[in-house]
Protein backbone atom coordinates (compact mmCIF):
# COMPACT_ATOMS: atom_id res chain seq x y z
CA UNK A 1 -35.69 25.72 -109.35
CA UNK A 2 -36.21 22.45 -111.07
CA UNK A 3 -36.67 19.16 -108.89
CA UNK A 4 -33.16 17.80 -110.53
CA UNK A 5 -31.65 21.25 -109.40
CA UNK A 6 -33.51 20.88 -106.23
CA UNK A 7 -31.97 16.93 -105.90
CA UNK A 8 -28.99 18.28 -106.83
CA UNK A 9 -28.69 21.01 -104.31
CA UNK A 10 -30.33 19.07 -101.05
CA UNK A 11 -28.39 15.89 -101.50
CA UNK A 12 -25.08 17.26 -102.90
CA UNK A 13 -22.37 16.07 -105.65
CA UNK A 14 -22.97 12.51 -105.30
CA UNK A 15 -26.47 13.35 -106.68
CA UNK A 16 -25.26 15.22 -109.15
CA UNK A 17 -23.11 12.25 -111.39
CA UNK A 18 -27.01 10.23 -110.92
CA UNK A 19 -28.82 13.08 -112.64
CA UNK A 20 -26.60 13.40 -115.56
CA UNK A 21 -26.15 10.30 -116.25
CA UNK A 22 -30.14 9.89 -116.89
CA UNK A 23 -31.25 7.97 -113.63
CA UNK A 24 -34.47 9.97 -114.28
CA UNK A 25 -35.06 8.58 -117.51
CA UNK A 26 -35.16 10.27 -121.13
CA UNK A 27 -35.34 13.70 -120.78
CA UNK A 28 -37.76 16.26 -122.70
CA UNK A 29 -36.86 17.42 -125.80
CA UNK A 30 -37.30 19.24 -129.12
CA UNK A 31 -36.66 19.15 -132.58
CA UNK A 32 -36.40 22.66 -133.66
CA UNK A 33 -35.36 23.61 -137.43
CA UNK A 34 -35.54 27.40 -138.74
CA UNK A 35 -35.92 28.28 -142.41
CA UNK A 36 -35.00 32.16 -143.67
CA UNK A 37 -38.03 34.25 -144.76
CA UNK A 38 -39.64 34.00 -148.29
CA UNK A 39 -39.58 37.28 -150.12
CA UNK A 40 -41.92 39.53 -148.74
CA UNK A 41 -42.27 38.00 -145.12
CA UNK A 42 -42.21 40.34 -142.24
CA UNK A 43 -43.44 38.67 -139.54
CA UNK A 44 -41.78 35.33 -138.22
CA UNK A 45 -43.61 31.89 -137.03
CA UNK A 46 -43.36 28.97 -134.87
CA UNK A 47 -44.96 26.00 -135.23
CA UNK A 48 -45.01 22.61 -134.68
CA UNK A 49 -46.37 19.68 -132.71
CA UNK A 50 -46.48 18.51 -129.05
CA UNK A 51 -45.99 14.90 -128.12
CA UNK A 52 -45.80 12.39 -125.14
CA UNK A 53 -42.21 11.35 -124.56
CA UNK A 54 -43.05 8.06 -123.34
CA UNK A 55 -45.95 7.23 -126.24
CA UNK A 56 -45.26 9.77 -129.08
CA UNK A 57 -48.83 10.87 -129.10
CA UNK A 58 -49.99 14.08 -129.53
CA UNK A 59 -50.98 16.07 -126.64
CA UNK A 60 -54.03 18.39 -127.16
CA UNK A 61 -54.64 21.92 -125.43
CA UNK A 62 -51.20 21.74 -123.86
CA UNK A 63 -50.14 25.61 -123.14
CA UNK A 64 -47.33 27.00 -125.69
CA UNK A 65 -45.84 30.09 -124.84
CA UNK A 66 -43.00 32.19 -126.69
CA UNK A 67 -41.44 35.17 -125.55
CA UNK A 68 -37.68 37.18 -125.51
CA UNK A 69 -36.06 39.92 -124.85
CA UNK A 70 -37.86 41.55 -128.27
CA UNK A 71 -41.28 40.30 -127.18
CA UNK A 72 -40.99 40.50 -123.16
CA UNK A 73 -45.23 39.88 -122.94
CA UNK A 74 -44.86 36.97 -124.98
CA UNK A 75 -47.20 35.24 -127.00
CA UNK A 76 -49.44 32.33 -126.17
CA UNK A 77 -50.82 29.25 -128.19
CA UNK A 78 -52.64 25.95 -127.66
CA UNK A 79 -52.34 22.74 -129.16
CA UNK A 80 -55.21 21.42 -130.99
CA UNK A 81 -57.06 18.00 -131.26
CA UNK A 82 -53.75 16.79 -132.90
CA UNK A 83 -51.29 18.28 -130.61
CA UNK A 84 -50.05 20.84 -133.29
CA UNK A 85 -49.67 25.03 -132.54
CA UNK A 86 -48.83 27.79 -134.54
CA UNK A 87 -47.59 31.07 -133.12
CA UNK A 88 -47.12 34.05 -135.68
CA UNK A 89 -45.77 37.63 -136.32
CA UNK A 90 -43.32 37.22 -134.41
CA UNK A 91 -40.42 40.14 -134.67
CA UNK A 92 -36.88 38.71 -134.98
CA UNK A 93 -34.74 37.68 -131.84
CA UNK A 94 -33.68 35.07 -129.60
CA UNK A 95 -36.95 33.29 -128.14
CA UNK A 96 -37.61 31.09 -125.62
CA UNK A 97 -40.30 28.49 -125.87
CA UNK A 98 -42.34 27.23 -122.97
CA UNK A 99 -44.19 24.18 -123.36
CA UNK A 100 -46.63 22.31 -121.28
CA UNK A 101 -48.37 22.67 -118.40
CA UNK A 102 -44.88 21.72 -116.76
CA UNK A 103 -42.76 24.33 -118.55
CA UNK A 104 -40.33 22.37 -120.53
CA UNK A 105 -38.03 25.24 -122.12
CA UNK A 106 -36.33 25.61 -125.37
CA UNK A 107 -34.39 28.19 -127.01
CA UNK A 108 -34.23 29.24 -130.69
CA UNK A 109 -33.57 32.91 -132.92
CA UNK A 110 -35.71 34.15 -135.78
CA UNK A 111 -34.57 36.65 -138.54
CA UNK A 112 -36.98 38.58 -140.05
CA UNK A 113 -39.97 36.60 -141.24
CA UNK A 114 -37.87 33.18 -140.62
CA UNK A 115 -39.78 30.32 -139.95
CA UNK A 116 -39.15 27.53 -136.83
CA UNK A 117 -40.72 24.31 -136.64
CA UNK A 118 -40.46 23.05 -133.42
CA UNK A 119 -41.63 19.73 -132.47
CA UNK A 120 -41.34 19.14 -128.54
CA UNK A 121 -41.66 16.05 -126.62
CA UNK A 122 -42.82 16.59 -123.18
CA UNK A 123 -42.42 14.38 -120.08
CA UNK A 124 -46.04 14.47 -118.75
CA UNK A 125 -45.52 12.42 -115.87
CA UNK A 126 -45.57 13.71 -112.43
CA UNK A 127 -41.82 13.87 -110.60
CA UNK A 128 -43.14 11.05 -108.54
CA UNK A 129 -44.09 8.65 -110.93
């Protein structure tokens, strides 16, 4: 459970009208856009690039994990130097993407050999900051 759930559920409705309306802040975030296959593609890809909320930079070796009901292992990726990650052959389906080292999730679909870019921007600070 996620610590707004977790507010949510210990401290009741009142709580609840303070979480949505963004007492927390901005909230994380991505830009995702998908592009159909090329002729000839089989295999789809994500890729894009992780940033700070707060400063916009890019976040290097932050965890990126994909996975769905079509690819229940999942796949794994790491940001580079520059905060980008690329994640291919990927079959087509409804994906979840995982990102950071807190989690942040985001959902997009791929058709065969389709293409998401998927820029996230990731609250890094700690729930207590």
């Amino acid at each position: 459970m996620g610590l707004r759930a977790w507010v949510v559920g210990v401290f009741g409705f009142g709580s609840a009208a303070c979480v949505a309306g963004g007492t927390f802040g901005p909230r994380s975030h991505a830009v995702i856009t998908v592009e159909p296959a090329g002729p000839g593609v089989r295999g789809g890809v994500v890729r894009g690039v992780v940033r700070d909320l707060t400063t916009n930079e890019p976040l290097a070796d932050e965890p990126v994990l994909v996975f769905g009901s079509c690819l229940p292992e999942g796949r794994i990726g790491i940001t580079d130097a520059i905060g980008v990650y690329a994640i291919h052959e990927l079959p087509p389906g409804e994906y979840t993407l995982q990102v950071g080292s807190n989690r942040v999730e985001f959902r997009f679909a791929l058709s065969t050999g389709a293409r998401a870019r998927a820029d996230a921007y990731i609250d890094t600070r700690s729930w207590w900051e």
